[in-house]
Protein backbone atom coordinates (compact mmCIF):
# COMPACT_ATOMS: atom_id res chain seq x y z
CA UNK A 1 86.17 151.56 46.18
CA UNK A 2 90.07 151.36 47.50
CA UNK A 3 91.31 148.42 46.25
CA UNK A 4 93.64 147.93 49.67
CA UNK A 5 91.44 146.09 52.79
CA UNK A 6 91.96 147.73 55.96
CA UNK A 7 92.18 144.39 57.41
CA UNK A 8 95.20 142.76 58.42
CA UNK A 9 96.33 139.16 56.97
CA UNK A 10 96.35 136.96 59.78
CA UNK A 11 98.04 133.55 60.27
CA UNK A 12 96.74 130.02 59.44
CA UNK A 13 98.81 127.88 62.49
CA UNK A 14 99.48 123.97 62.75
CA UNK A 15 98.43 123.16 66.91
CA UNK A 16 100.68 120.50 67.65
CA UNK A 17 98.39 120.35 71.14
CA UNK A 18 94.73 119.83 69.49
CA UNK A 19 96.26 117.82 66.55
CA UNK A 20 97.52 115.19 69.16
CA UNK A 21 94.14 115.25 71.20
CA UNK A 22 91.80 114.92 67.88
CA UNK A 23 94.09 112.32 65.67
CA UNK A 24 94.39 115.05 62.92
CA UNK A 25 95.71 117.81 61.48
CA UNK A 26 93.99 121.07 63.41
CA UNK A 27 94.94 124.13 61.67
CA UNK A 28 93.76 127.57 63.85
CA UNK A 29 93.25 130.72 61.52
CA UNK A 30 93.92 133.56 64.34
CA UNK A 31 91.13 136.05 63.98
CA UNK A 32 91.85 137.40 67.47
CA UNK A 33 95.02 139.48 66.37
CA UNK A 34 92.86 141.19 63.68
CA UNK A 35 92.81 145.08 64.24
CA UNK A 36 89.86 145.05 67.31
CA UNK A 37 90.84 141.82 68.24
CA UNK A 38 88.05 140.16 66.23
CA UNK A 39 87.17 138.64 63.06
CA UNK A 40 84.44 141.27 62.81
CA UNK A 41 86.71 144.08 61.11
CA UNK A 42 86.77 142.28 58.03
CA UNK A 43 83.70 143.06 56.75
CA UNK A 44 82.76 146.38 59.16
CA UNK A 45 85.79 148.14 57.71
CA UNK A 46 84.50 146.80 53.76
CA UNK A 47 81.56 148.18 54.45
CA UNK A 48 83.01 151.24 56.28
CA UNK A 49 85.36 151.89 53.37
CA UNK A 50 81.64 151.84 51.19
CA UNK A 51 80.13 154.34 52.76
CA UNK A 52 83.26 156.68 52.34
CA UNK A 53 83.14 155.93 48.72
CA UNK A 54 79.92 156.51 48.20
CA UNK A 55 79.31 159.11 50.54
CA UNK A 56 82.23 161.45 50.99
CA UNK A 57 84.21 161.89 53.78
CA UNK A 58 81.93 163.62 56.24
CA UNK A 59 79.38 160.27 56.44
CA UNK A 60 78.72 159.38 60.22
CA UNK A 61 78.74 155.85 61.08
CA UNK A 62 76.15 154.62 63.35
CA UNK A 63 75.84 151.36 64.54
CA UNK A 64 73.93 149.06 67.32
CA UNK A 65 76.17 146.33 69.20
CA UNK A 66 77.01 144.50 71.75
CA UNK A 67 80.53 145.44 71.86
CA UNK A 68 82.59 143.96 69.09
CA UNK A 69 80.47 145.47 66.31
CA UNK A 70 80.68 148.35 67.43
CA UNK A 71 84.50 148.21 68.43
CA UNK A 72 85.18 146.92 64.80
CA UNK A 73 83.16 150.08 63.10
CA UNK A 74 85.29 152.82 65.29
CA UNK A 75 88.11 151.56 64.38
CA UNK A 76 87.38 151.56 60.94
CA UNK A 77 85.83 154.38 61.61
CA UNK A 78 88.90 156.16 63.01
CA UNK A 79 91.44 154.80 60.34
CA UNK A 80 89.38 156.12 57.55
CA UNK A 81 89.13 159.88 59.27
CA UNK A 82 84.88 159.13 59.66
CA UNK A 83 82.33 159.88 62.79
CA UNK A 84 81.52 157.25 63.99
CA UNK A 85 78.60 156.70 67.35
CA UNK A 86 77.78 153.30 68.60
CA UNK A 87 74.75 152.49 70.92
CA UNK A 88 75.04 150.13 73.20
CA UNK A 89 72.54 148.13 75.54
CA UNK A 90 72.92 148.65 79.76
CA UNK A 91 75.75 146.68 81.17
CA UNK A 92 78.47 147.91 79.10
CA UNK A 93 82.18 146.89 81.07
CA UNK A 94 84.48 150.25 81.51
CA UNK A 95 87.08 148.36 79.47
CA UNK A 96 84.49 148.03 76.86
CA UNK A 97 83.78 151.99 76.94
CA UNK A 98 87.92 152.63 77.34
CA UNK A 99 88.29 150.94 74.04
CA UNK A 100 85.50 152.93 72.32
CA UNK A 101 86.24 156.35 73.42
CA UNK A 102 90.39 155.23 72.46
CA UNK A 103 88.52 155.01 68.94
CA UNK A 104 86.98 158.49 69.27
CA UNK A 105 84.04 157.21 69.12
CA UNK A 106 80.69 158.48 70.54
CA UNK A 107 78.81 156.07 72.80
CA UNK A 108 75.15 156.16 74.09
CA UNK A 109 74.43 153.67 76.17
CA UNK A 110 70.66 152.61 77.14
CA UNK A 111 68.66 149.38 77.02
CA UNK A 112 68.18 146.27 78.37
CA UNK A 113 69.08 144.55 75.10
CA UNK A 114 70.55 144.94 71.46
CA UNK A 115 67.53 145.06 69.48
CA UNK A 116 66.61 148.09 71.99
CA UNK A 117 69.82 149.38 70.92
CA UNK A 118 69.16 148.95 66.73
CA UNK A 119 66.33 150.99 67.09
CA UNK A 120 67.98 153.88 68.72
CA UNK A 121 70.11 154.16 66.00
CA UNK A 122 67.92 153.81 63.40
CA UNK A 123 66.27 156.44 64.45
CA UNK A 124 69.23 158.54 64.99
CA UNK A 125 70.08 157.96 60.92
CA UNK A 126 66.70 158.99 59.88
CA UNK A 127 67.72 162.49 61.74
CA UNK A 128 70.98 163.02 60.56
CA UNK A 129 71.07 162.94 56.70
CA UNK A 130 75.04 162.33 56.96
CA UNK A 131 74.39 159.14 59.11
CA UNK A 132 74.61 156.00 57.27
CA UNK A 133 73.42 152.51 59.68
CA UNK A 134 75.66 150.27 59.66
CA UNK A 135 74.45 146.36 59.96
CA UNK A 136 76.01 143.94 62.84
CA UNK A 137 75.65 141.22 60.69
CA UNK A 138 72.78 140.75 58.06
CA UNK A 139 74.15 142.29 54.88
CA UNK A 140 76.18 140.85 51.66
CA UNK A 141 78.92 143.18 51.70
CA UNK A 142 80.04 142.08 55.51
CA UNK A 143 80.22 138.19 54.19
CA UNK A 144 82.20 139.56 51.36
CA UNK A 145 84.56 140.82 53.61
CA UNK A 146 84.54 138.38 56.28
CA UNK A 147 85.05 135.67 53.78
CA UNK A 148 88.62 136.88 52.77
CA UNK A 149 89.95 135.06 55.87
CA UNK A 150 89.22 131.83 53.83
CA UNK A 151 91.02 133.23 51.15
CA UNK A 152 93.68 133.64 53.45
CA UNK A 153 93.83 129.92 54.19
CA UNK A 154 93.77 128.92 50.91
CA UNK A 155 96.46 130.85 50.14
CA UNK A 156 98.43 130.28 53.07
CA UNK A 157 98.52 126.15 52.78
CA UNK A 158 98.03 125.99 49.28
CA UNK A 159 97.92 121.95 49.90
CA UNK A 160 95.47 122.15 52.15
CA UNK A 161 91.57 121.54 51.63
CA UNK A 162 90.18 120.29 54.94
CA UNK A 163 87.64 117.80 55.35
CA UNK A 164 85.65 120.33 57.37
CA UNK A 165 85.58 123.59 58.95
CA UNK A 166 84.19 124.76 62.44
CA UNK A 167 83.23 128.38 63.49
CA UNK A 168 80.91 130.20 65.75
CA UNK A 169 77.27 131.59 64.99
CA UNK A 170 75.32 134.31 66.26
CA UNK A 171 73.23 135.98 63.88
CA UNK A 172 75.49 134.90 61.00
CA UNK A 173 77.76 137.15 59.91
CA UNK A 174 80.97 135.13 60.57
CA UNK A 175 79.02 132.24 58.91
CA UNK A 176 77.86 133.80 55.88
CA UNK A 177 81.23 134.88 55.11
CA UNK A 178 82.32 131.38 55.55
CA UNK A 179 80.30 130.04 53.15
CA UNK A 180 81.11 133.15 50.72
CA UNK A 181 84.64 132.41 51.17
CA UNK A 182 84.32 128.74 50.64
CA UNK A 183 82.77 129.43 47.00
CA UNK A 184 85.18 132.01 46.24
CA UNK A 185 87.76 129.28 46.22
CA UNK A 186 86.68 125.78 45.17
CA UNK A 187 85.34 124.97 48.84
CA UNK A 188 81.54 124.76 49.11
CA UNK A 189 81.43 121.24 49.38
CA UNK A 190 83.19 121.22 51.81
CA UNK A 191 81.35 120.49 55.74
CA UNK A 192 80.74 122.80 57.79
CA UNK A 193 80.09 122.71 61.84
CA UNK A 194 78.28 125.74 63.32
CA UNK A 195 78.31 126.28 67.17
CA UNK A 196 76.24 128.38 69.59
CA UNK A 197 75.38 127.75 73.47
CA UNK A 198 71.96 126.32 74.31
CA UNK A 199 71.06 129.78 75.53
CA UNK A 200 71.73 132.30 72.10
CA UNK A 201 71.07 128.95 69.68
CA UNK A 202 68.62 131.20 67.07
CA UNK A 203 70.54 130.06 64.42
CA UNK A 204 70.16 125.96 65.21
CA UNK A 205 66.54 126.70 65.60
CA UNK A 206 65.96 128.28 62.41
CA UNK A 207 67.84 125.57 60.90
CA UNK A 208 65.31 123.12 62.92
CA UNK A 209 62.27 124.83 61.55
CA UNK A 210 63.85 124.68 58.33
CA UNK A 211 64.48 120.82 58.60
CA UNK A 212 61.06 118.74 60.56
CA UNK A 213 61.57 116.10 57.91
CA UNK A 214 64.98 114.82 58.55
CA UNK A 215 65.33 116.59 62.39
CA UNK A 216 63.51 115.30 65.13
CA UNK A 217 62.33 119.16 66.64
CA UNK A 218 59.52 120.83 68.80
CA UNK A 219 59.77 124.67 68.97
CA UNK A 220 60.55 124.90 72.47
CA UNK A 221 58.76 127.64 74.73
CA UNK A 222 60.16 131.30 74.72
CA UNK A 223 61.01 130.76 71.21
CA UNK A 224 58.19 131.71 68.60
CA UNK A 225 58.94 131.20 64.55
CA UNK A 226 58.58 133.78 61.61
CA UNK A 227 58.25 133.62 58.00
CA UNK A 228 61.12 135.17 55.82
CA UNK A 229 59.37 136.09 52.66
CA UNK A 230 61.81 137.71 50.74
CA UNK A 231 64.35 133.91 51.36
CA UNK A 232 61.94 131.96 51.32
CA UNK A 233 62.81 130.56 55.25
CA UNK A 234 61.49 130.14 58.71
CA UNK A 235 63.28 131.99 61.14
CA UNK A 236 63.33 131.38 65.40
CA UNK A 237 63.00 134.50 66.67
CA UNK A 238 63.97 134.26 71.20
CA UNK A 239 62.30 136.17 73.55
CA UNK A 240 65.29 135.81 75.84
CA UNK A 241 69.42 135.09 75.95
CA UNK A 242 70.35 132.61 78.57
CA UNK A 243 73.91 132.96 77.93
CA UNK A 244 76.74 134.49 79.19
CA UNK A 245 78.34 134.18 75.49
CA UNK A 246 76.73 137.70 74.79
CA UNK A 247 78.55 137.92 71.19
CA UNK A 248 76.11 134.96 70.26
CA UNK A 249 73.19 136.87 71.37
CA UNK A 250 71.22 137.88 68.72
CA UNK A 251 67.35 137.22 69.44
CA UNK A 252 67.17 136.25 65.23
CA UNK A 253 69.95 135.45 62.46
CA UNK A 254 69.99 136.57 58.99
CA UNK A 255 67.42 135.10 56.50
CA UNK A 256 69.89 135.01 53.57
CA UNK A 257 72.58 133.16 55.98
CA UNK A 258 69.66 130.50 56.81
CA UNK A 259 68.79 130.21 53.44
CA UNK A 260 72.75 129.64 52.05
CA UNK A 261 73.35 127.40 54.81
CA UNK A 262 70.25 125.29 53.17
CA UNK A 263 71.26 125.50 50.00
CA UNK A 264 75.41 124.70 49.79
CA UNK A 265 76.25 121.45 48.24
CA UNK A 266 78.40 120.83 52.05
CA UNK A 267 76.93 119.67 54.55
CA UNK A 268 75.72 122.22 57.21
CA UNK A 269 76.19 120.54 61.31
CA UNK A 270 74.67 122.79 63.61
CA UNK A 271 75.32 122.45 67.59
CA UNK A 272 74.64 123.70 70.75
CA UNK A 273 76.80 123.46 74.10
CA UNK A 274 76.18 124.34 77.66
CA UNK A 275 77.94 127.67 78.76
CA UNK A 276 80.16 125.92 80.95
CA UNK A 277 81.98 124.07 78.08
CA UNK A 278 82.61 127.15 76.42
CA UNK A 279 84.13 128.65 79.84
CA UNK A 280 85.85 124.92 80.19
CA UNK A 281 87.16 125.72 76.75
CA UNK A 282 88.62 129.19 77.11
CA UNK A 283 90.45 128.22 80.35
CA UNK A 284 92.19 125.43 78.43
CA UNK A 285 93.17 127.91 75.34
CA UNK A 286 94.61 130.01 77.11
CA UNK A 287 96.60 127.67 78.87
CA UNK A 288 97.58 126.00 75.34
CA UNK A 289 98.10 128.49 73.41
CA UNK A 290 98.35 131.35 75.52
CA UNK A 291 95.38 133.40 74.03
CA UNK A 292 92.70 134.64 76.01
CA UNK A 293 89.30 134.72 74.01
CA UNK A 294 85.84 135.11 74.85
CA UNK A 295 82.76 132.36 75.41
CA UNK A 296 81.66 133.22 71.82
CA UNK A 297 84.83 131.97 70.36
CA UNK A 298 85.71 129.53 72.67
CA UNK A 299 82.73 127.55 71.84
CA UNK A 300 83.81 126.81 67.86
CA UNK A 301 87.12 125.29 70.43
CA UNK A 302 84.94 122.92 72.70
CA UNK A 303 85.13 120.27 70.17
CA UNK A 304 89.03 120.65 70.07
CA UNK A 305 88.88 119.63 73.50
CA UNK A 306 86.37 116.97 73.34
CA UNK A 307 87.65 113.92 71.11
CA UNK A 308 84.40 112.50 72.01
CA UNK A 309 82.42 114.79 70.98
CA UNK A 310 84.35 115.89 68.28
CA UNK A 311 83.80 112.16 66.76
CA UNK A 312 80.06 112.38 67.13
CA UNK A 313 80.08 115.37 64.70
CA UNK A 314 82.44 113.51 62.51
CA UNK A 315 80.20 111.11 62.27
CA UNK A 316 77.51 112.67 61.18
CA UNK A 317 79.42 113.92 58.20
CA UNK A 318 81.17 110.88 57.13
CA UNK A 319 79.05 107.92 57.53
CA UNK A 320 81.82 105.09 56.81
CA UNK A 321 85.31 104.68 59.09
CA UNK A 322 87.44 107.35 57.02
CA UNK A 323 88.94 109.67 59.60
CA UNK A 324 89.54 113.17 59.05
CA UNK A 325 93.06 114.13 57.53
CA UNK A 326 92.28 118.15 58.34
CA UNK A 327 90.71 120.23 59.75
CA UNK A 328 90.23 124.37 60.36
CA UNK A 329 88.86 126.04 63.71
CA UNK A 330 88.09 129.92 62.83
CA UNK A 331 89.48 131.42 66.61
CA UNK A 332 86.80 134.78 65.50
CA UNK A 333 88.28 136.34 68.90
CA UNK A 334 86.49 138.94 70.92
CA UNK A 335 87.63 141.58 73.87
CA UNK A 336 84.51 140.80 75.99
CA UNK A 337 86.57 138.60 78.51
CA UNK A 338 88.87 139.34 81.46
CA UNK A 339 91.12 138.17 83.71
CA UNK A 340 88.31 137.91 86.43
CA UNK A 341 85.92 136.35 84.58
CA UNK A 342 88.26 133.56 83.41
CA UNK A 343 88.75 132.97 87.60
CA UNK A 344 85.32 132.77 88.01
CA UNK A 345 84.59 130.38 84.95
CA UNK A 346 87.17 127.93 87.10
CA UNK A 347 84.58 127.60 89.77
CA UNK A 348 81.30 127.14 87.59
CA UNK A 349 82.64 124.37 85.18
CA UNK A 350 83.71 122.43 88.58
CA UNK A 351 80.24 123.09 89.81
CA UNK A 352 78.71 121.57 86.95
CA UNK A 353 81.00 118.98 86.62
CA UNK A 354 80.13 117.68 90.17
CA UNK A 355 76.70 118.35 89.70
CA UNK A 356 76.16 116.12 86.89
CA UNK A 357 78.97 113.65 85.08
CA UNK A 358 77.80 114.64 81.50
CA UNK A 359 77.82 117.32 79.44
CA UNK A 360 74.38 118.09 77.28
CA UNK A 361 75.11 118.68 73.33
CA UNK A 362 72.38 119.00 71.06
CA UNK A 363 73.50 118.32 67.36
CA UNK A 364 70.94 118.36 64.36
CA UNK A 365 67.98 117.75 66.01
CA UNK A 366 70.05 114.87 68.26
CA UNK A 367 70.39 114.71 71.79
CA UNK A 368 73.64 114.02 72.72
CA UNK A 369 75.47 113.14 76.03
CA UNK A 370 79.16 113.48 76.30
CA UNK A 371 81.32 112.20 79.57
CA UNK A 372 82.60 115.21 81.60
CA UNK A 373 85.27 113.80 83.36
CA UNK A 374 87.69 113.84 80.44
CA UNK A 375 87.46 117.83 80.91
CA UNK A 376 87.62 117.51 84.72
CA UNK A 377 90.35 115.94 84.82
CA UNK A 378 92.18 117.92 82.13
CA UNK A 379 91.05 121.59 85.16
């Protein structure tokens, strides 16, 4: 395999901003300026780079996504001279389509949902003995190559270890690599915070299945559990996404991400937001920091902008008064967000902020209630 990633190094930053609102250091490693604007190329183009490898140089890519799975593979795709198709659900945005067909890639769209999507495509590999299926998010060799942002950081702030590190979850990928990064370099005790919204949270209710001993948990309705044999886990499987964060929507995460998140010697914190709080929280990045990312990645920022919550999670990790010296947001990025939608996310968090004063967190199996008049007033 080429020794060279595709990927580019991106930077580890010091917000002065979220520093002064949190009382600590807040270090942001910028995944949104990777190559297709998302953490996901990391381990899409490792794999990509695989298949050429180990397949030649006329191997077809196909893949199943949402959007940023499938924008990460054509690029990849593109930049290593491969075919690449990607099949994507209904509802696909003509920016979303611009950007794939920039990448010369072939799109089929069809479906109400991803998993439609998945099987499409597999069934377009087992016709094509060129094609080679390429996973969104369940697969060792994407962790390996999503984990070499942590690398990064180490490398980057070579005196910095933080006392915990925050990123996104969907079905896992960005999390497994995470974790792989963290024992690459001396890290895995270190904490880690997971966020989804309520509505795509089949990662914190795996985790829940996972923990009815120390959790308080009852499998809510519309969500029905499964037995991982070959980990060893139970795994929430939803009938439905409720979200707008789409990149968060997968119906079931990986088994062997469950099963490492159980296992690490750091802690594991897994919590859920409303929507709006995401939407609060991209509005407020942008105006910061002048990025503009999507729900999915502007929920790993809500507790940036929530001291209070922020110190409900930190104090579930450290029991006694010590406060955090550091700590690391992973901004995973994502093109599924426009100027539009960031207008219209200005009317529904003030609609929800009249309608009722507090926002609804769930954290570990907690029930949490957080004032949401701090973020008001901040709009």
């Amino acid at each position: 395999m080429s020794t060279t990633p595709a990927w580019i190094e991106t930077p580890t930053i010091f917000s002065t901003h979220l520093s002064t609102l949190l009382g600590c250091d807040v270090y942001l490693k910028l995944e949104n300026l990777q190559i297709s604007q998302s953490f996901k190329y990391r381990g899409l183009s490792l794999f990509a780079q695989h298949v050429k490898d180990n397949h030649g140089p006329t191997a077809k890519l196909i893949v199943a996504s949402g959007g940023n799975a499938g924008l990460a593979t054509a690029c990849a795709a593109r930049n290593l001279g491969l075919q690449c198709t990607v099949y994507i659900p209904d509802g696909i945005s003509d920016a979303m389509m611009r950007r794939l067909k920039q990448e010369h890639a072939e799109v089929i769209v069809g479906g109400e949902n991803y998993l439609y999507s998945l099987r499409r495509a597999e069934e377009a590999v087992k016709q094509d003995p060129s094609a080679v299926l390429v996973p969104a998010y369940d697969d060792p060799l994407l962790w390996e190559g999503h984990g070499s942002m942590i690398e990064e950081i180490h490398k980057q702030i070579p005196q910095l270890k933080p006392d915990v590190i925050f990123c996104s979850v969907g079905g896992g990928g960005l999390f497994g690599g995470v974790m792989t990064g963290c024992r690459k370099v001396g890290w895995d005790d270190i904490p880690l915070v997971i966020l989804e919204t309520h509505g795509s949270a089949c990662f914190y209710h795996s985790m829940a299945m996972n923990n009815r001993e120390a959790w308080t948990y009852e499998t809510p309705k519309g969500i029905s559990e499964g037995e991982d044999e070959k980990h060893g886990v139970a795994i929430a499987h939803l009938s439905k996404i409720e979200s707008l964060a789409s990149s968060l929507g997968a119906s079931s995460p990986s088994a062997g991400v469950v099963k490492m998140a159980l296992e690490r010697e750091g802690r594991s914190v897994c919590v859920t937001v409303p929507d709006e709080l995401s939407m609060q929280s991209t509005r407020l990045f942008a105006e910061d920091h002048k990025f503009l990312v999507e729900l999915a990645c502007a929920t790993t920022l809500t507790v940036a902008y929530n001291p209070e919550l922020f110190s409900e999670i930190w104090g579930r990790i450290q029991k006694n008064d010590v406060k955090p010296k550091s700590i690391v947001l992973i901004v995973c990025g994502g093109v599924k967000i426009s100027l539009d939608e960031m207008e219209s996310y200005k009317v529904k968090v003030r609609s929800k902020c009249e309608a009722a004063p507090n926002w609804s967190i769930c954290c570990n199996g907690e029930n949490l209630s957080i004032p949401a008049q701090y973020l008001h007033e901040l709009m």
